[in-house]
C-alpha atoms as a PDB file:
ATOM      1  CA  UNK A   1      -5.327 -25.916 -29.617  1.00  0.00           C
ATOM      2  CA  UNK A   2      -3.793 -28.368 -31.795  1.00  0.00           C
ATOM      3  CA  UNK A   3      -0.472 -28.214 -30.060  1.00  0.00           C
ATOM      4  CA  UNK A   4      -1.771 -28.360 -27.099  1.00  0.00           C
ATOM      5  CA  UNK A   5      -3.644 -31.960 -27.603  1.00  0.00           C
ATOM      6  CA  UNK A   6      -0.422 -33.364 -29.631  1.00  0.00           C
ATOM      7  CA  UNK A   7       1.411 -32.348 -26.097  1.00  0.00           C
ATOM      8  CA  UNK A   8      -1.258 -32.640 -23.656  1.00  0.00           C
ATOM      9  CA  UNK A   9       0.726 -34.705 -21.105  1.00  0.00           C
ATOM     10  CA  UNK A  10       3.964 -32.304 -20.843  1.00  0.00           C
ATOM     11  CA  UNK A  11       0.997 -29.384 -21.030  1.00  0.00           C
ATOM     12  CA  UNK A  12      -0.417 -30.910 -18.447  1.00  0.00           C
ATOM     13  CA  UNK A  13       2.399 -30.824 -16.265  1.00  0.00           C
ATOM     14  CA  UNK A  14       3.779 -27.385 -16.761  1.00  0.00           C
ATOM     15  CA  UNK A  15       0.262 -26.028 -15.505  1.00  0.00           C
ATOM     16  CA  UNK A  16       0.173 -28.668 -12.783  1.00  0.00           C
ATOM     17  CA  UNK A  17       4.064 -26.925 -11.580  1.00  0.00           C
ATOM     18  CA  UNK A  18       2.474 -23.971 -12.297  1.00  0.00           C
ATOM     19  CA  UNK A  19      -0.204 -24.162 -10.193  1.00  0.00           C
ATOM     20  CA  UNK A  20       1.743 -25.738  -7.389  1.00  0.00           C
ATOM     21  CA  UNK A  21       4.295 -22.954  -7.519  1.00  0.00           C
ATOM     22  CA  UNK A  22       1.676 -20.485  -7.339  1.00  0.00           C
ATOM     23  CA  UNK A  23       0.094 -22.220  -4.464  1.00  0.00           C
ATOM     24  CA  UNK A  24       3.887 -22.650  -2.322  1.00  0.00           C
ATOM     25  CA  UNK A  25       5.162 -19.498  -3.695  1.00  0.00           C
ATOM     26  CA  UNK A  26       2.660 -16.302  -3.811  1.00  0.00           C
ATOM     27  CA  UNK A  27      -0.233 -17.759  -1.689  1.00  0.00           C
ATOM     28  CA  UNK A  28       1.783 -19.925   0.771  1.00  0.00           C
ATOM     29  CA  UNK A  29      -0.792 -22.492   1.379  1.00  0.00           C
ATOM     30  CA  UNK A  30      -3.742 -20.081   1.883  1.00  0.00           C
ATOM     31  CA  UNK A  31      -6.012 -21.872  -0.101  1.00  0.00           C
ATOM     32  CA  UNK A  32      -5.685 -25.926  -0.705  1.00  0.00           C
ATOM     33  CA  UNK A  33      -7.271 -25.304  -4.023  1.00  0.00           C
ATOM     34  CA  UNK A  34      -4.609 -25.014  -6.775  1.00  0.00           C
ATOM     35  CA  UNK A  35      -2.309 -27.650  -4.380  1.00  0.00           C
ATOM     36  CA  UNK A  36      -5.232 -30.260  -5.085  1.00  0.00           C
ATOM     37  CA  UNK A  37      -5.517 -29.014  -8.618  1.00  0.00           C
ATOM     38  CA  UNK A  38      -1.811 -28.734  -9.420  1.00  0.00           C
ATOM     39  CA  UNK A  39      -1.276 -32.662  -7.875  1.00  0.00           C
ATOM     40  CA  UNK A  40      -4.268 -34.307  -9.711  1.00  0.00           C
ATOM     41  CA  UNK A  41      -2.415 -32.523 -13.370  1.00  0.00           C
ATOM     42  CA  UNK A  42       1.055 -33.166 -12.573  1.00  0.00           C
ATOM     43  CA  UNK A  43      -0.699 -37.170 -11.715  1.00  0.00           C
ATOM     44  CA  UNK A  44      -2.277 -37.000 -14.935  1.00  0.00           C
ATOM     45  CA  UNK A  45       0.255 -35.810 -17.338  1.00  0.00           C
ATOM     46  CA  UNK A  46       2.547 -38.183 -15.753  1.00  0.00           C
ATOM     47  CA  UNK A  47      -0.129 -41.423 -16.135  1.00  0.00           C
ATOM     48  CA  UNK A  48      -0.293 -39.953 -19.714  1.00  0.00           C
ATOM     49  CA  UNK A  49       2.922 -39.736 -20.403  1.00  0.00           C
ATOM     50  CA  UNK A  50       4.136 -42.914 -19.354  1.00  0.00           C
ATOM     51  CA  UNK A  51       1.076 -44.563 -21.287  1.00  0.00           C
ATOM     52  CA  UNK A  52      -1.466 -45.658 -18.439  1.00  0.00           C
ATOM     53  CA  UNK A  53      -4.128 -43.536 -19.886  1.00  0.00           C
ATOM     54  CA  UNK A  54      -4.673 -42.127 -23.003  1.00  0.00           C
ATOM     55  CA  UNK A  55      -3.755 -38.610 -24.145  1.00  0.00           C
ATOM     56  CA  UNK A  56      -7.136 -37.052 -24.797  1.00  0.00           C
ATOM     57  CA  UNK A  57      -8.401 -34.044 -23.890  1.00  0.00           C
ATOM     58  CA  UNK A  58     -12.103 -36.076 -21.971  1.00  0.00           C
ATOM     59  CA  UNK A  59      -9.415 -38.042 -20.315  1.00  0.00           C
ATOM     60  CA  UNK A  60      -7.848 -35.393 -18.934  1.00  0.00           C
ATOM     61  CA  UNK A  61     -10.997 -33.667 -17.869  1.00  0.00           C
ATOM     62  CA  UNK A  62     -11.831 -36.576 -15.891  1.00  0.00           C
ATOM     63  CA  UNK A  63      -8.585 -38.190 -14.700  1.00  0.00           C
ATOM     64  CA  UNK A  64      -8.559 -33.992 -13.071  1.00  0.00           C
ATOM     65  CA  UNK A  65     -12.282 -33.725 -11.965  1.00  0.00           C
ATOM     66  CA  UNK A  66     -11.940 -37.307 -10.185  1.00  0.00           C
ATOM     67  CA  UNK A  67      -8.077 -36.548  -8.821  1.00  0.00           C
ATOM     68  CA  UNK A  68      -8.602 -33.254  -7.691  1.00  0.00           C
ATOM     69  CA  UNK A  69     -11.704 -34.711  -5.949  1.00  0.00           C
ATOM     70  CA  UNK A  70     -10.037 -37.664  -4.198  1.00  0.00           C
ATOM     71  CA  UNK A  71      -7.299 -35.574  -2.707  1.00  0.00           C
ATOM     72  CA  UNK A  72      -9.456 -32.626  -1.781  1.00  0.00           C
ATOM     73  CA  UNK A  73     -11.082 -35.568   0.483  1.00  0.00           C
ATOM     74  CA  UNK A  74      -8.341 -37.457   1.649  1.00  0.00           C
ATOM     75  CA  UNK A  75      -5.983 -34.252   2.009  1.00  0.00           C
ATOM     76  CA  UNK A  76      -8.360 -31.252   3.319  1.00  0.00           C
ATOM     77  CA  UNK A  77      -8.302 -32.213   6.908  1.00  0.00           C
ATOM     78  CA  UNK A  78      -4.549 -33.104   7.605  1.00  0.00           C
ATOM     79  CA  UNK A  79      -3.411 -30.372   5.704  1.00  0.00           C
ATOM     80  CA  UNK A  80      -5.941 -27.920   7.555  1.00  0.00           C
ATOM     81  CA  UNK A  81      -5.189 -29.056  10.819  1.00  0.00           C
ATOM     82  CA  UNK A  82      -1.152 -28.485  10.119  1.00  0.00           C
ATOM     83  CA  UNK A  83      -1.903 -25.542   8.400  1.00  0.00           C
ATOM     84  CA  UNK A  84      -3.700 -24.094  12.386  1.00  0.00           C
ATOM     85  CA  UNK A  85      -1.371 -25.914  14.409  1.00  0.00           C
ATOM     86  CA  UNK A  86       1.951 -24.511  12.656  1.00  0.00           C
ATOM     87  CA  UNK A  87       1.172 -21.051  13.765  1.00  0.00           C
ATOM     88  CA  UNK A  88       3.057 -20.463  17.132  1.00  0.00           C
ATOM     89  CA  UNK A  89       2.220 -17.190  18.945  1.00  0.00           C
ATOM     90  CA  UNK A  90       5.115 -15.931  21.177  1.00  0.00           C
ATOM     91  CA  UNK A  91       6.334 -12.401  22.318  1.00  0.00           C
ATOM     92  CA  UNK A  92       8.886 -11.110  19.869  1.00  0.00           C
ATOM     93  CA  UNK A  93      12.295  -9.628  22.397  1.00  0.00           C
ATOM     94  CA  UNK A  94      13.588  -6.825  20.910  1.00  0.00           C
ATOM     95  CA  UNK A  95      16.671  -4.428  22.078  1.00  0.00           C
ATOM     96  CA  UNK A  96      13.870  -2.328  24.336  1.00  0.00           C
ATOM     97  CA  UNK A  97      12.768  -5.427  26.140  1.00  0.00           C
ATOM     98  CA  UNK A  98      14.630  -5.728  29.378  1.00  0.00           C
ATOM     99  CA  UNK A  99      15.598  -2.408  29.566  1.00  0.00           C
ATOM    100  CA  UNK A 100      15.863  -0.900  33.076  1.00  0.00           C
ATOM    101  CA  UNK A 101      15.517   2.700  34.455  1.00  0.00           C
ATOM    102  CA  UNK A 102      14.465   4.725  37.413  1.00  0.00           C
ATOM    103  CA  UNK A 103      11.181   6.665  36.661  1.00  0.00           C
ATOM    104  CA  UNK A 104      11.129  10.162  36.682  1.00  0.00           C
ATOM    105  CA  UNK A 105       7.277  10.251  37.482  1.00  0.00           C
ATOM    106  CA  UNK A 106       4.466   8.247  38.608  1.00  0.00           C
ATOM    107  CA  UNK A 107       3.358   5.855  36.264  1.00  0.00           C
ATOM    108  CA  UNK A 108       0.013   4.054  35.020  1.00  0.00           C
ATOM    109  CA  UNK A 109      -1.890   2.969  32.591  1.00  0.00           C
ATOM    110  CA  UNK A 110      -2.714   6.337  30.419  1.00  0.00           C
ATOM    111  CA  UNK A 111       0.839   6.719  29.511  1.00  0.00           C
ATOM    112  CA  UNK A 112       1.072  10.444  30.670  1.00  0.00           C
ATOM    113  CA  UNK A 113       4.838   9.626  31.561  1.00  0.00           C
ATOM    114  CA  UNK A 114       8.053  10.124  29.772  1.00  0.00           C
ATOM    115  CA  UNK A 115      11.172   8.691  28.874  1.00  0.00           C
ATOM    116  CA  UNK A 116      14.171   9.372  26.719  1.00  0.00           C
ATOM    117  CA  UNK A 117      16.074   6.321  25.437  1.00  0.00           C
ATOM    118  CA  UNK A 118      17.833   5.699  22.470  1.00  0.00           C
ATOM    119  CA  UNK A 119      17.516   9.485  20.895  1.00  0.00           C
ATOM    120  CA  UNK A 120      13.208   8.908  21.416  1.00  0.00           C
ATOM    121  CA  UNK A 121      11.048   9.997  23.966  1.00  0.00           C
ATOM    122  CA  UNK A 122       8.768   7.361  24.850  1.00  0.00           C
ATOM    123  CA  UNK A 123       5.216   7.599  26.745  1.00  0.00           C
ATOM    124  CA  UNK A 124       5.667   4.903  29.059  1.00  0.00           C
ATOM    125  CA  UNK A 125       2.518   2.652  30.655  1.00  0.00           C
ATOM    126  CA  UNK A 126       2.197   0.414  33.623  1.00  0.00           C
ATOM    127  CA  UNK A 127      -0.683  -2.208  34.325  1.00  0.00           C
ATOM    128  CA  UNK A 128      -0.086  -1.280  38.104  1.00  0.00           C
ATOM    129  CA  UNK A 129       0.307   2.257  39.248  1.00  0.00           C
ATOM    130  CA  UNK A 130       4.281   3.130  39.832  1.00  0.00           C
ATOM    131  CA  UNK A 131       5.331   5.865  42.023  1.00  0.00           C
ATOM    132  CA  UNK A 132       8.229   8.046  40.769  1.00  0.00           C
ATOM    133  CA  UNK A 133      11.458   7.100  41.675  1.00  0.00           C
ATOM    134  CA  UNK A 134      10.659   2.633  41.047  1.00  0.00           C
ATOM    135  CA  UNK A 135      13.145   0.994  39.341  1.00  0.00           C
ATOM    136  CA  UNK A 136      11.310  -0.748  36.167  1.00  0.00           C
ATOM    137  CA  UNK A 137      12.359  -2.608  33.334  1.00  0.00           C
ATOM    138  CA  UNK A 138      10.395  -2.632  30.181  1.00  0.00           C
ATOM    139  CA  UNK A 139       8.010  -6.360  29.322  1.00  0.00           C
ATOM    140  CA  UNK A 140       7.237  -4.493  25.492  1.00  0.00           C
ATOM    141  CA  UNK A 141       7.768  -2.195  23.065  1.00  0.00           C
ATOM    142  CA  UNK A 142       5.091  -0.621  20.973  1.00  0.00           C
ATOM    143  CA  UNK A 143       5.179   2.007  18.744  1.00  0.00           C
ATOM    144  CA  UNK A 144       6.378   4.855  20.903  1.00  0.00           C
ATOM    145  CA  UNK A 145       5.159   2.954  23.886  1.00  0.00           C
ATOM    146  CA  UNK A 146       7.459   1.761  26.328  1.00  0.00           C
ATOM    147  CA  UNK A 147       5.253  -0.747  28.583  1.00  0.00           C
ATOM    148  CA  UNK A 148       6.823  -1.271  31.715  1.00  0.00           C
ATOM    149  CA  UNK A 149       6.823  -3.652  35.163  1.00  0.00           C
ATOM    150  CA  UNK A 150       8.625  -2.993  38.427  1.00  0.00           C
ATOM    151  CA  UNK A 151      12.094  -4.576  38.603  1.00  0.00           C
ATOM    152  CA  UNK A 152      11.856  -7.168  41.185  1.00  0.00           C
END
């Protein structure tokens, strides 16, 4: 412990790194959490350290408490609202997407159909019933699923 208070300022920003790393690194912004709390050490240790507040150990608790506070606050909302509007849903294309082929049988929805491609046989499904014999190309590719439209 007594190390720790002679070096509280450089302490105070390897767990404030620490914490942001953590945060960036394993949780990927999950939680705001350890970003507020990693900012309001890395603010303190560096106020300490260049001599704008004292290095005690009640300083520290409150320079943290009140930091972590303000920027929870002023932070939470802009952060939360890039955090939902980041996520962008589109259809992944894959090699099986845009495949075309004749069907063998009639198909629907239940996926009673068959069809060999690439060294698989795949139950393929339609959202409309196809008669046998429609030229179709597949929309998407599930596991062992080969969802299909007719070719226009």
């Amino acid at each position: 412990m007594e190390f720790i208070l002679q070096h509280l300022p450089k302490f105070l920003l390897v767990v404030g790194v620490g914490a942001l790393i953590i945060e960036v690194a394993i949780l990927g912004f999950a939680t705001f959490v350890l970003l507020f709390l990693g900012a309001s050490l890395v603010i303190t240790g560096l106020l300490m350290h260049i001599g704008l507040l004292p290095a005690t150990m009640m300083v520290a608790l409150w320079s943290n408490a009140l930091l972590t506070s303000i920027l929870a606050l002023v932070l939470w909302k802009p952060l939360r609202n890039l955090q939902n509007n980041h996520i962008q849903r589109q259809p992944v294309e894959n090699d099986f997407t845009r495949h075309e082929f004749v069907l063998e049988q009639d198909a629907d929805v239940q996926g009673k159909t068959e069809h060999q491609y690439s060294g698989v046989r795949w139950k393929v499904k339609s959202e409309q019933p196809l008669a046998a014999g429609t030229r179709v190309e597949v929309v998407k590719a599930d596991v062992g699923v080969l969802w299909v439209k007719e070719k226009a």
